[in-house]
PDB file of N, CA and C in Angstrom:
ATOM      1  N   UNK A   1     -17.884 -97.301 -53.600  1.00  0.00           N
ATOM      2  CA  UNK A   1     -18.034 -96.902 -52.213  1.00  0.00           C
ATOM      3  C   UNK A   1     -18.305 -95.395 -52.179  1.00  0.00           C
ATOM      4  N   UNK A   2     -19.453 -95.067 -51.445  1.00  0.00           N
ATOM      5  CA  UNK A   2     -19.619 -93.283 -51.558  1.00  0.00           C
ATOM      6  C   UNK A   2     -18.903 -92.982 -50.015  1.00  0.00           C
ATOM      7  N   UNK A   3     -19.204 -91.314 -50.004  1.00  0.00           N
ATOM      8  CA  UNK A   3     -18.426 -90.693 -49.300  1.00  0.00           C
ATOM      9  C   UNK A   3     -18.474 -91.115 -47.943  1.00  0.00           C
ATOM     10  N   UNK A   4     -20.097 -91.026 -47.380  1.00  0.00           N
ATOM     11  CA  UNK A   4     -19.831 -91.781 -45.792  1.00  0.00           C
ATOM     12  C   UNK A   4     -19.351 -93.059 -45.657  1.00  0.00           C
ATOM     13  N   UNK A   5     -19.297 -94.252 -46.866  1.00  0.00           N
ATOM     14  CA  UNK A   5     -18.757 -95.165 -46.460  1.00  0.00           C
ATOM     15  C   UNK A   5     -17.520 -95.316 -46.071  1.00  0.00           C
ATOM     16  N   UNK A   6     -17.020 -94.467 -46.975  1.00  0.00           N
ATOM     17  CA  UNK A   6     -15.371 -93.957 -46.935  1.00  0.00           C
ATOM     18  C   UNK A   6     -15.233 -93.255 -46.222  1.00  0.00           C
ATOM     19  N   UNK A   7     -15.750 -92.423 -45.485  1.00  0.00           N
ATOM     20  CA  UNK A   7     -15.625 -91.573 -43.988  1.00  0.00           C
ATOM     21  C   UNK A   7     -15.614 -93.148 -42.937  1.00  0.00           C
ATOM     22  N   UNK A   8     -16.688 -93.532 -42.379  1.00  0.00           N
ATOM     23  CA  UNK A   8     -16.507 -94.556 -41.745  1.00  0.00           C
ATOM     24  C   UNK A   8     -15.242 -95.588 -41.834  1.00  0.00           C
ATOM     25  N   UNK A   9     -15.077 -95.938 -42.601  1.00  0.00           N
ATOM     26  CA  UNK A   9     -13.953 -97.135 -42.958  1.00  0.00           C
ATOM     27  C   UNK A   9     -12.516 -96.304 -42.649  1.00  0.00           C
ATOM     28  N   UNK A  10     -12.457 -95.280 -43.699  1.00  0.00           N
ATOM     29  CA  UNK A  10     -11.271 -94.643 -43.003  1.00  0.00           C
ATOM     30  C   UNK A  10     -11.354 -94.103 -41.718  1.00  0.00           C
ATOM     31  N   UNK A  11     -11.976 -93.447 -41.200  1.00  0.00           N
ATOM     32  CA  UNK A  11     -11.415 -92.552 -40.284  1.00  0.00           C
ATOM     33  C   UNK A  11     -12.267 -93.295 -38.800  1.00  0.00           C
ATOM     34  N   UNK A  12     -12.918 -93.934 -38.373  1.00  0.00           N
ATOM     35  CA  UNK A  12     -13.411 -94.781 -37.489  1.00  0.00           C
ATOM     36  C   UNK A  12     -12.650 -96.038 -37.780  1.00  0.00           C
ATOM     37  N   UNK A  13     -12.250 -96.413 -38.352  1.00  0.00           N
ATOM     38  CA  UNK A  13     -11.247 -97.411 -38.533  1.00  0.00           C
ATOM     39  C   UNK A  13     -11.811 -98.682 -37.972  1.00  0.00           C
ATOM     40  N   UNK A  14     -13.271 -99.168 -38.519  1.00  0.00           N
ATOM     41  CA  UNK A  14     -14.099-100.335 -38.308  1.00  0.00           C
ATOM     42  C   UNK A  14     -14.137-100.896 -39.271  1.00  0.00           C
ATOM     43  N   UNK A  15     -14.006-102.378 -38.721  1.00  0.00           N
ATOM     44  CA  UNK A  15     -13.916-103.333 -40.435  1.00  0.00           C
ATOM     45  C   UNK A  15     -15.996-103.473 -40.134  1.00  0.00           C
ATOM     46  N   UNK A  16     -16.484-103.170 -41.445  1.00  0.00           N
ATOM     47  CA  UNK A  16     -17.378-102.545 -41.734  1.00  0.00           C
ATOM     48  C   UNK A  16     -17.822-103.487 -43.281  1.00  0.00           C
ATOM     49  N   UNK A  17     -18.561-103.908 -43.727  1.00  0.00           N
ATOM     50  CA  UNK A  17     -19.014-105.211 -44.367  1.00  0.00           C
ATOM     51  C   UNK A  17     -19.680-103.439 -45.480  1.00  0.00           C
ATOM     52  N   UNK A  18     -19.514-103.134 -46.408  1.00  0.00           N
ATOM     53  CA  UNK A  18     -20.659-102.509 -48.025  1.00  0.00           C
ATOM     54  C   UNK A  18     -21.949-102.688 -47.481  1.00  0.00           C
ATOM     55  N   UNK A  19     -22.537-104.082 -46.981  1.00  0.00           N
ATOM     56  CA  UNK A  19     -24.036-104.106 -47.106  1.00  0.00           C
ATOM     57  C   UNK A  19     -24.473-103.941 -45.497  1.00  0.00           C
ATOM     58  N   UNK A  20     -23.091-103.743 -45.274  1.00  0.00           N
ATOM     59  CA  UNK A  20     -23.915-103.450 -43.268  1.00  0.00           C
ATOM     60  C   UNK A  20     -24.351-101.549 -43.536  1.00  0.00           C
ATOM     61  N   UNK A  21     -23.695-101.101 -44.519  1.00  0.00           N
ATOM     62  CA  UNK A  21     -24.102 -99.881 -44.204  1.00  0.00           C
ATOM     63  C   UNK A  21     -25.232 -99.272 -45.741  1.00  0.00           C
ATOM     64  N   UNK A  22     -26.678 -98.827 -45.141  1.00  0.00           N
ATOM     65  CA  UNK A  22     -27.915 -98.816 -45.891  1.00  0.00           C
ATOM     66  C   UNK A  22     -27.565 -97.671 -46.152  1.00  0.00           C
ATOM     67  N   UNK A  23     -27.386 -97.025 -46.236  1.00  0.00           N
ATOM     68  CA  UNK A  23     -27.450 -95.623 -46.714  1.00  0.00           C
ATOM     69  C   UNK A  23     -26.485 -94.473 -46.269  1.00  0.00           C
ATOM     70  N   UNK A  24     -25.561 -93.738 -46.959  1.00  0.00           N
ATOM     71  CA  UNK A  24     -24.541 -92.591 -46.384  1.00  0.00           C
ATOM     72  C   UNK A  24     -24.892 -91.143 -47.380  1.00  0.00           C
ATOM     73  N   UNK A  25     -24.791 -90.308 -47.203  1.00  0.00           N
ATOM     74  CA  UNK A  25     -24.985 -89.201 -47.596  1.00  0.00           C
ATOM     75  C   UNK A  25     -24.883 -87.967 -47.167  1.00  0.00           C
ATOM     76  N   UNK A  26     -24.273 -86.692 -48.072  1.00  0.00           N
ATOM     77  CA  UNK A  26     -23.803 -85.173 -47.204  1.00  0.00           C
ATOM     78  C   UNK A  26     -25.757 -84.987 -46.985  1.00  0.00           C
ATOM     79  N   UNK A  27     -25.732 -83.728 -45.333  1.00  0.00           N
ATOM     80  CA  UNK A  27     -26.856 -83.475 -45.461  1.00  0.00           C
ATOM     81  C   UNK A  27     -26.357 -81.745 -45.536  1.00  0.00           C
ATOM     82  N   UNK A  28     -27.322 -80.784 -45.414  1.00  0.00           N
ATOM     83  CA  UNK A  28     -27.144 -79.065 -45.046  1.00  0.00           C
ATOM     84  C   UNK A  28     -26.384 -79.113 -43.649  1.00  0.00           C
ATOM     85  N   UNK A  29     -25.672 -78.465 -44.387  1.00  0.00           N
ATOM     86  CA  UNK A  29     -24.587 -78.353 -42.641  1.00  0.00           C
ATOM     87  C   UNK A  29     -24.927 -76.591 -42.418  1.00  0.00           C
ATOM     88  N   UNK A  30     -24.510 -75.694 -42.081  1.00  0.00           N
ATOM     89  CA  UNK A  30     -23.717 -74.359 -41.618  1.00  0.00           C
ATOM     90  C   UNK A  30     -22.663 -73.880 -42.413  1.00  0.00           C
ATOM     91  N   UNK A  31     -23.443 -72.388 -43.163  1.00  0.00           N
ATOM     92  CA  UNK A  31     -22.537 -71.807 -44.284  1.00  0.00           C
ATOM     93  C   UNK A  31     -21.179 -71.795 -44.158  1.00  0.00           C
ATOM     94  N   UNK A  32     -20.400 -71.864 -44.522  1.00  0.00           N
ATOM     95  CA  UNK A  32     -18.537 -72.098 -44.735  1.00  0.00           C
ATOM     96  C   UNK A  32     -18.261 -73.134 -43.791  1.00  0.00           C
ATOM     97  N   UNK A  33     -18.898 -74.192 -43.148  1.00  0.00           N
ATOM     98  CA  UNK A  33     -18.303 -75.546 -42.046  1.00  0.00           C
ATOM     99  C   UNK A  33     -18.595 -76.634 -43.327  1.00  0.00           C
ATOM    100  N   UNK A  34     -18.001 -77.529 -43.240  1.00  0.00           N
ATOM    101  CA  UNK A  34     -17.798 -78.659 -43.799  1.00  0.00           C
ATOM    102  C   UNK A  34     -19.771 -79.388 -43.465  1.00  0.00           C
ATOM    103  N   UNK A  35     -20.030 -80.060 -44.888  1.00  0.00           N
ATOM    104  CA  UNK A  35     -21.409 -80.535 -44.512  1.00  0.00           C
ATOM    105  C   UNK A  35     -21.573 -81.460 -43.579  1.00  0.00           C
ATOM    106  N   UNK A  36     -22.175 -82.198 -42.519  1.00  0.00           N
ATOM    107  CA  UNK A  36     -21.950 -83.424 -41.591  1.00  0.00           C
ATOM    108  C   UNK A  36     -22.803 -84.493 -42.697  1.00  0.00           C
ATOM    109  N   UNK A  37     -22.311 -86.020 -42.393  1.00  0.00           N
ATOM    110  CA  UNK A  37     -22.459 -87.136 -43.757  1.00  0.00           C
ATOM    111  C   UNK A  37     -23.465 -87.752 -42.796  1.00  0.00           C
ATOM    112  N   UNK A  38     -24.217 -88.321 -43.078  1.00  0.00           N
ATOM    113  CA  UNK A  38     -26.000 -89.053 -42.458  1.00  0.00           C
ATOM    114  C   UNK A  38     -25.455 -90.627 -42.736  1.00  0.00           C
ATOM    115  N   UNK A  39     -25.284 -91.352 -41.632  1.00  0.00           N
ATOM    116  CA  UNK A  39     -25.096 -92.613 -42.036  1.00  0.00           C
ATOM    117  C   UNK A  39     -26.247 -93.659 -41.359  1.00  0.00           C
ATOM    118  N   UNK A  40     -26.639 -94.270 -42.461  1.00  0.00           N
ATOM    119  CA  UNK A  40     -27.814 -95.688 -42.028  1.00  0.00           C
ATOM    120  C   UNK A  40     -27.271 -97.032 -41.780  1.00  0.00           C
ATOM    121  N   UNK A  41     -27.270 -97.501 -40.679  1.00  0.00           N
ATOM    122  CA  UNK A  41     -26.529 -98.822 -40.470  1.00  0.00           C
ATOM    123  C   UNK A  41     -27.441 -99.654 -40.369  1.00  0.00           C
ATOM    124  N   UNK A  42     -27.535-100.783 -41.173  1.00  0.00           N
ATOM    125  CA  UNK A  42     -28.186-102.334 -40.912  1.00  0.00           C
ATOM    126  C   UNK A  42     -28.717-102.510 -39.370  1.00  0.00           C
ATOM    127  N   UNK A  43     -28.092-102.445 -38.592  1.00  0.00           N
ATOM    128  CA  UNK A  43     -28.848-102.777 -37.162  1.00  0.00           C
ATOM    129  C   UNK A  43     -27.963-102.273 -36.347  1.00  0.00           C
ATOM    130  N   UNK A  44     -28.557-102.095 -35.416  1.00  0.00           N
ATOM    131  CA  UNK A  44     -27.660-101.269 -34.019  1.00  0.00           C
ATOM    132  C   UNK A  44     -26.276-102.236 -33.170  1.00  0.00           C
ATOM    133  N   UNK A  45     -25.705-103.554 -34.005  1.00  0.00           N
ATOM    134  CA  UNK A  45     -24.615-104.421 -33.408  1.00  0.00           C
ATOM    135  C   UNK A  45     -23.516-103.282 -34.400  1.00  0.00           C
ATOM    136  N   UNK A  46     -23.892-102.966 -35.441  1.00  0.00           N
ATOM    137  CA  UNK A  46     -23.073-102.086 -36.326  1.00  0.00           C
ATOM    138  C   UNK A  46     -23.126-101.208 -35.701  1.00  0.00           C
ATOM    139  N   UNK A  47     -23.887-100.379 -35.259  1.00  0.00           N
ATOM    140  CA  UNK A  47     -23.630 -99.656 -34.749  1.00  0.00           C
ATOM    141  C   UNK A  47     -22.715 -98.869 -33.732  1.00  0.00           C
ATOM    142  N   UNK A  48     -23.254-100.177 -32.882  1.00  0.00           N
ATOM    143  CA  UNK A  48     -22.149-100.118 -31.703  1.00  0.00           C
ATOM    144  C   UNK A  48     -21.396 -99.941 -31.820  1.00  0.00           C
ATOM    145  N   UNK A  49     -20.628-100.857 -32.377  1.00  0.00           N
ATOM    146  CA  UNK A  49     -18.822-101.141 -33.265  1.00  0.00           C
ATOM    147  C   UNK A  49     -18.536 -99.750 -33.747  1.00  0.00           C
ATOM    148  N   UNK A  50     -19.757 -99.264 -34.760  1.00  0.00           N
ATOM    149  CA  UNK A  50     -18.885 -97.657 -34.722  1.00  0.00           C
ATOM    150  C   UNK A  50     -18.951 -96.490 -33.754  1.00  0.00           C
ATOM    151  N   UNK A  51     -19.629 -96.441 -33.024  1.00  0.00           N
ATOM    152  CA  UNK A  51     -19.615 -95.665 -32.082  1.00  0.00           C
ATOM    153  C   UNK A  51     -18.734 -95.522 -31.444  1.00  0.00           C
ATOM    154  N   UNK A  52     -18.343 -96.966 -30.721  1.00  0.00           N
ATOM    155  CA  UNK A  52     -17.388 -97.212 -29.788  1.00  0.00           C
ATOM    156  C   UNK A  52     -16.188 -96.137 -30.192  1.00  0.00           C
ATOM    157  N   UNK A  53     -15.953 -96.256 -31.706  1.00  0.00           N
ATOM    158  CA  UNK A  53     -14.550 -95.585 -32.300  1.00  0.00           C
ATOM    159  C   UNK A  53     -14.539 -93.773 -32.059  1.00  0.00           C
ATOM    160  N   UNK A  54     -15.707 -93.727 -31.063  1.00  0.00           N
ATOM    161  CA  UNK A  54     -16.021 -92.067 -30.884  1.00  0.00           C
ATOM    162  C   UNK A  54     -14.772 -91.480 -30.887  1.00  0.00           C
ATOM    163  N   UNK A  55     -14.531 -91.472 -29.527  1.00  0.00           N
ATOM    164  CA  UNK A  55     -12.931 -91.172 -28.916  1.00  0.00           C
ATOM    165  C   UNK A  55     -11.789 -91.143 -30.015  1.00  0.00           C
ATOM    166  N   UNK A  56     -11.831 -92.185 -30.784  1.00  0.00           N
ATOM    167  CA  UNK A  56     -10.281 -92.197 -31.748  1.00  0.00           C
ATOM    168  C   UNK A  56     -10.606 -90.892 -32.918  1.00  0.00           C
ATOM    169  N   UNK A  57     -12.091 -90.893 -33.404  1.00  0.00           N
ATOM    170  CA  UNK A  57     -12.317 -89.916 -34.635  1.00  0.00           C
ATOM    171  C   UNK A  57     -12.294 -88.689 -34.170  1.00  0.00           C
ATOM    172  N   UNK A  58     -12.794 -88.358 -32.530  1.00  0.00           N
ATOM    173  CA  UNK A  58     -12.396 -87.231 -32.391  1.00  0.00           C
ATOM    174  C   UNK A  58     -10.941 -86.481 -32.435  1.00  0.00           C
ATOM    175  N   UNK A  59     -10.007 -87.909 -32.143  1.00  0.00           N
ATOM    176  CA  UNK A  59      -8.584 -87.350 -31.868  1.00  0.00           C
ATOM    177  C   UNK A  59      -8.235 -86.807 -33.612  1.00  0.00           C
ATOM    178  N   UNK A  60      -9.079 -86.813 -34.156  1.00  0.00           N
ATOM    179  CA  UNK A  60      -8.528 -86.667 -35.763  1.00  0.00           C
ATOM    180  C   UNK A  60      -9.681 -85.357 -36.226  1.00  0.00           C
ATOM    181  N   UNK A  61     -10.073 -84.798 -35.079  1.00  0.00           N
ATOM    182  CA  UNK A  61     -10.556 -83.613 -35.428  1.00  0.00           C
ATOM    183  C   UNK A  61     -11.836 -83.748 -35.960  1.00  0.00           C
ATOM    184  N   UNK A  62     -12.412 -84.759 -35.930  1.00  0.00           N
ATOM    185  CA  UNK A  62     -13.908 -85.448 -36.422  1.00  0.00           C
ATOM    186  C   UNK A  62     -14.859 -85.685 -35.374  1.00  0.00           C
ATOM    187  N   UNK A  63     -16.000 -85.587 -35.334  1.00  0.00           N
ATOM    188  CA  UNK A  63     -16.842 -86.394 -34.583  1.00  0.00           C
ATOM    189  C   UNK A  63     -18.220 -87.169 -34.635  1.00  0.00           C
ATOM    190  N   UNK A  64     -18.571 -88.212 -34.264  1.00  0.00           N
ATOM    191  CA  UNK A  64     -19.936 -89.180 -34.419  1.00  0.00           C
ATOM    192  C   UNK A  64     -20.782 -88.637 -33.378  1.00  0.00           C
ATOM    193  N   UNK A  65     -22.121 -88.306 -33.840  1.00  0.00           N
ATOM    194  CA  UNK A  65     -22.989 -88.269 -33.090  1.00  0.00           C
ATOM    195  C   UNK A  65     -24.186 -89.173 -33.122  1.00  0.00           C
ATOM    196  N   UNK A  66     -24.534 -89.261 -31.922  1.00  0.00           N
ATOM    197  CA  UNK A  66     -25.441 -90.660 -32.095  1.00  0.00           C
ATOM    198  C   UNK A  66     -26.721 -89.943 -32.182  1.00  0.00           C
ATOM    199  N   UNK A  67     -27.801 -90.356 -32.702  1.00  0.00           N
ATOM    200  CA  UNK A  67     -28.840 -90.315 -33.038  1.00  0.00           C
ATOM    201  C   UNK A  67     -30.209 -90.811 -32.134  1.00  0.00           C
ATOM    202  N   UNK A  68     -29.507 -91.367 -31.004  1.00  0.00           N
ATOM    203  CA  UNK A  68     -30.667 -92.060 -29.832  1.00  0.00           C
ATOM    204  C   UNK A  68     -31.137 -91.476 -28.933  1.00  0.00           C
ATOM    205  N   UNK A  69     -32.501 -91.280 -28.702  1.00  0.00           N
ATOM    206  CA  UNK A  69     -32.475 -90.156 -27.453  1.00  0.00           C
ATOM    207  C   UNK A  69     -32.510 -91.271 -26.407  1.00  0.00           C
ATOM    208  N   UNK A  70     -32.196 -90.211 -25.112  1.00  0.00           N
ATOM    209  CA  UNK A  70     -31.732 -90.653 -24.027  1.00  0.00           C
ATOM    210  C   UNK A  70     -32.589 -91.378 -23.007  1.00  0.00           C
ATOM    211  N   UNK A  71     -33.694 -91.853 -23.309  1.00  0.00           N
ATOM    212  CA  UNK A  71     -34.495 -92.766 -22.912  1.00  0.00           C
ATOM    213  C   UNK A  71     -34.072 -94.044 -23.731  1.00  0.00           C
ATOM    214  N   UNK A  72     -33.729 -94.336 -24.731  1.00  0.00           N
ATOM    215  CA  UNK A  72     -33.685 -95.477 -25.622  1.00  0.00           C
ATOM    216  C   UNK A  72     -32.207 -95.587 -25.444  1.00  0.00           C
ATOM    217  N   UNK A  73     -31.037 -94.773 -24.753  1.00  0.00           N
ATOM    218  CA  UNK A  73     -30.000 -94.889 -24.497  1.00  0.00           C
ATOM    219  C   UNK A  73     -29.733 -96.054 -23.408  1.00  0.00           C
ATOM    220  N   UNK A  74     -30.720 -95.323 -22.305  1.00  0.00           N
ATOM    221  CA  UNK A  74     -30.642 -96.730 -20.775  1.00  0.00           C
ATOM    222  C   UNK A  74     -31.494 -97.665 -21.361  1.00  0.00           C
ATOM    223  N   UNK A  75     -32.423 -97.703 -22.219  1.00  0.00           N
ATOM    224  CA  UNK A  75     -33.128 -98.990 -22.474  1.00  0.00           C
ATOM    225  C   UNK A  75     -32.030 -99.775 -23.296  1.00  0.00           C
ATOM    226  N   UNK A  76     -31.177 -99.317 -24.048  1.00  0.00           N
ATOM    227  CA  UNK A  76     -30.354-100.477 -24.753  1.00  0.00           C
ATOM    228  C   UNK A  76     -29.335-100.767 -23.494  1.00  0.00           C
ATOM    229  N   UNK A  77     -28.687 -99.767 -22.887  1.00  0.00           N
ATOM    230  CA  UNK A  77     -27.935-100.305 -21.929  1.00  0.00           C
ATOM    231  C   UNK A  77     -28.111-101.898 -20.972  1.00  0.00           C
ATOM    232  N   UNK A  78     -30.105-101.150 -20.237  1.00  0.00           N
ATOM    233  CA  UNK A  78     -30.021-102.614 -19.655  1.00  0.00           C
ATOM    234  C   UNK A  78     -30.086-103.629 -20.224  1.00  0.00           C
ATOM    235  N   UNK A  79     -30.658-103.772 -21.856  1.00  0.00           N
ATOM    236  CA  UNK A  79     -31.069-104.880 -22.520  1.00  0.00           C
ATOM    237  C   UNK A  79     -29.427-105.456 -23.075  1.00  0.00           C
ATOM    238  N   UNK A  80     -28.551-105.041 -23.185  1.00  0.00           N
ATOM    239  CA  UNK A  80     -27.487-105.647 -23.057  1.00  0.00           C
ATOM    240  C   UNK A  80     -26.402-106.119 -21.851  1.00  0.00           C
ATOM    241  N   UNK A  81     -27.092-105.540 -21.052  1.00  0.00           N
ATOM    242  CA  UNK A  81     -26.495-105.919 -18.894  1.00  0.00           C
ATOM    243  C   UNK A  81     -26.966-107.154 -19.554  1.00  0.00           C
ATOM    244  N   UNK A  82     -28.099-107.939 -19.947  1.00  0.00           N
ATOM    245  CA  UNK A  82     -29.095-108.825 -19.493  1.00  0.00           C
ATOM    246  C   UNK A  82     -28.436-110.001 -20.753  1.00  0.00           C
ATOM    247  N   UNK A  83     -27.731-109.768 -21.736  1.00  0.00           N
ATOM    248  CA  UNK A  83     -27.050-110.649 -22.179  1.00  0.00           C
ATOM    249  C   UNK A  83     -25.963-111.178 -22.364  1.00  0.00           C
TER     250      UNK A  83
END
């Protein structure tokens, strides 16, 4: 298990499947701050699930940022109203 997997699992605290997550890795962060870890998830239902855990990772001094811009934000919104 590499480091973002083990960031995710521990500290988002999502039961999280090895092959749901494609790819984790440190990227260039900001001289003396901790690097931020790049995570690739199988499909955006994974996603969700970790996102949701925003709120709890922040309480631990961490945070997820999502990667969607904000047009593709209300487009997933309504496409899940609709199911």
């Amino acid at each position: 298990m590499g480091e973002g997997e083990k960031f995710i699992k521990d500290n988002a605290e999502v039961a999280i499947e090895d092959r749901e997550i494609i790819a984790a890795h440190r990227i260039l962060g900001e001289q003396g701050k901790s690097r931020p870890i790049l995570v690739k998830l199988v499909n955006t239902d994974v996603k969700s699930k970790v996102m949701k855990k925003r709120s709890d990772v922040k309480n631990k001094g961490l945070r997820l940022v999502n990667d969607v811009t904000k047009a593709n934000v209300e487009l997933i919104k309504r496409l899940s109203q609709l199911e």
